[in-house]
C-alpha atoms as a PDB file:
ATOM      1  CA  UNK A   1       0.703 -14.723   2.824  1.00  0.00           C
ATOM      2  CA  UNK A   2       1.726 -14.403   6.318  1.00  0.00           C
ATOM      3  CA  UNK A   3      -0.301 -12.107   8.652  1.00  0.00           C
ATOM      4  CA  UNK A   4       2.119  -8.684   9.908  1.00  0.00           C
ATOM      5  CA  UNK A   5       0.393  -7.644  13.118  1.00  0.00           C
ATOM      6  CA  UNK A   6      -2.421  -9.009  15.211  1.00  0.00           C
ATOM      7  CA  UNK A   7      -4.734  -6.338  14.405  1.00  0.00           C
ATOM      8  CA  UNK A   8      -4.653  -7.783  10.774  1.00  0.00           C
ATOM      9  CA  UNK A   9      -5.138 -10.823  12.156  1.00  0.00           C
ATOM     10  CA  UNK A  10      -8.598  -9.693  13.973  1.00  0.00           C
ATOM     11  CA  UNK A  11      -9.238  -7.849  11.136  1.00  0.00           C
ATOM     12  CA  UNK A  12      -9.818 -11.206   9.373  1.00  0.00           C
ATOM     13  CA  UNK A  13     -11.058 -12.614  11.631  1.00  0.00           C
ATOM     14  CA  UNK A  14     -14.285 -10.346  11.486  1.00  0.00           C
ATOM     15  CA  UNK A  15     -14.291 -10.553   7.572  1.00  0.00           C
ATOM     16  CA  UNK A  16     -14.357 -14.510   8.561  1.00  0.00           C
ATOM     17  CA  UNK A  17     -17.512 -14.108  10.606  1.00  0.00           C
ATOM     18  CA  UNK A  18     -18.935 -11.597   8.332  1.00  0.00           C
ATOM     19  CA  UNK A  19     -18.799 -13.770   5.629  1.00  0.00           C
ATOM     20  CA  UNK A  20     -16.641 -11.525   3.410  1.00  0.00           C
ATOM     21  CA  UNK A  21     -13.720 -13.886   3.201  1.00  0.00           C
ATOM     22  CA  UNK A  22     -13.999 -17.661   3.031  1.00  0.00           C
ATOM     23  CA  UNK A  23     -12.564 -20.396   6.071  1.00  0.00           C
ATOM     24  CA  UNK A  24      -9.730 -21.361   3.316  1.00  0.00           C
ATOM     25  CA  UNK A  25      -8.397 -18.138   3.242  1.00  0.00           C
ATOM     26  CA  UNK A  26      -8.258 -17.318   6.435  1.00  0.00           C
ATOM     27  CA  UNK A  27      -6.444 -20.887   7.407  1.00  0.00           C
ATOM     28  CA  UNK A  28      -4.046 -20.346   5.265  1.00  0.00           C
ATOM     29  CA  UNK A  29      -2.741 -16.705   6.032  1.00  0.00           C
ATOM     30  CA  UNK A  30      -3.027 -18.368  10.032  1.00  0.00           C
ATOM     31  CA  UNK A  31      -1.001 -21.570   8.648  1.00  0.00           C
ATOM     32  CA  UNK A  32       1.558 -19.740   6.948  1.00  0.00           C
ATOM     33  CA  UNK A  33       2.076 -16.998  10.248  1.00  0.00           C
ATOM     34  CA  UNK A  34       2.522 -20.127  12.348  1.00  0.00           C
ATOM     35  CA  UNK A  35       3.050 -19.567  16.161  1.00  0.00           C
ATOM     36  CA  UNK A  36       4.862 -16.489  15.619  1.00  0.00           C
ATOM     37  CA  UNK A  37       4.536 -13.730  18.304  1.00  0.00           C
ATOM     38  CA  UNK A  38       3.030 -10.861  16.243  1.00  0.00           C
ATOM     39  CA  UNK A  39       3.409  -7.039  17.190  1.00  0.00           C
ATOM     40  CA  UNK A  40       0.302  -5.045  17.973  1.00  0.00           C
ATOM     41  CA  UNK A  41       0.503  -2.924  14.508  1.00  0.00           C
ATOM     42  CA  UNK A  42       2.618  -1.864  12.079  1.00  0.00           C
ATOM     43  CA  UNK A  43       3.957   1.102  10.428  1.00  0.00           C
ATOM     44  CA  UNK A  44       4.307   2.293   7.350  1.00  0.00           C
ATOM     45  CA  UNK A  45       7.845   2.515   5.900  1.00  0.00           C
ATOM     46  CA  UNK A  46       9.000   5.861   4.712  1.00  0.00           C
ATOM     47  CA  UNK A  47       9.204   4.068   0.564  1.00  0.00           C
ATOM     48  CA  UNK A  48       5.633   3.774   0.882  1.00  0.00           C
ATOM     49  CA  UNK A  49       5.223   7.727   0.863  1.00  0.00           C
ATOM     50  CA  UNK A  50       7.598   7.626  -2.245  1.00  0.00           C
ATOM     51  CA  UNK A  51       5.562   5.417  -4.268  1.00  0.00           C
ATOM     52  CA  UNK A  52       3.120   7.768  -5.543  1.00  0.00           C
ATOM     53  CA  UNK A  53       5.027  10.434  -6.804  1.00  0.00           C
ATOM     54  CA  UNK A  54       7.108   7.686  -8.986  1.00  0.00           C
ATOM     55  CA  UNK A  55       4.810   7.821 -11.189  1.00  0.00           C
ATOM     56  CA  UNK A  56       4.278  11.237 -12.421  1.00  0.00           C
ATOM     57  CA  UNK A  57       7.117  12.644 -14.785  1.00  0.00           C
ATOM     58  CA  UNK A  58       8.420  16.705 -13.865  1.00  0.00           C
ATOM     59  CA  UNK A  59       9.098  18.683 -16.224  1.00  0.00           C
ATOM     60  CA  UNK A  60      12.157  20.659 -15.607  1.00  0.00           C
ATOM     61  CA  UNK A  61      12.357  24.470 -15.424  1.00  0.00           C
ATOM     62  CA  UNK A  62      14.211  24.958 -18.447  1.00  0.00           C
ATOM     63  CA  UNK A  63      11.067  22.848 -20.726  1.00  0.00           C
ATOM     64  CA  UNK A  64       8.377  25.360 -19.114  1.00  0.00           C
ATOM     65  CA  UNK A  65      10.008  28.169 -19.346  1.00  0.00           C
ATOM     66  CA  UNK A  66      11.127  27.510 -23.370  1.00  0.00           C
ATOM     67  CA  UNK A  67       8.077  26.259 -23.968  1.00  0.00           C
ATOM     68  CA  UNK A  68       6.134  29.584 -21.823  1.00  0.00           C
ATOM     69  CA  UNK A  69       8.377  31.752 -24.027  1.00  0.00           C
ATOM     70  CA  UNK A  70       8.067  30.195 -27.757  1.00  0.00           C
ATOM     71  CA  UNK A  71       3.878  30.782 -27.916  1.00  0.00           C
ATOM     72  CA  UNK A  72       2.458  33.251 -30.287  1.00  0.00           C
ATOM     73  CA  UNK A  73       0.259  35.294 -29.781  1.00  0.00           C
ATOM     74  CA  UNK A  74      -2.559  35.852 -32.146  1.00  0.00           C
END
């Protein structure tokens, strides 16, 4: 996988020297980004924000409200 930004790419580059990733690794991510001139960072898209809430199911109105209104009470 390609780097995005150079601040990824220094970010690896630390992991390199800490020892947290291995040489491989970080030749190939270099290989594959090639001599490509890479912005400084990169921003989030606006999907990524949307990704979370995909998961969770609402319940509509109409279901807590019938469901608020059939309990008995004891």
């Amino acid at each position: 996988m390609p780097f995005k930004s150079q601040a990824q790419r220094r970010k690896f580059a630390e992991l390199l020297v800490q020892g947290k990733i291995s040489p491989e690794t970080f030749e190939e991510w270099n290989r594959e980004t090639g001599g490509r001139k890479l912005p400084e960072r990169v921003k989030r898209t606006g999907s990524a924000k949307g990704r979370k809430r995909a998961g969770r199911a609402k319940r509509s109105t109409a279901v807590r409200r019938k469901s608020a209104t059939g309990r008995k009470r004891s």
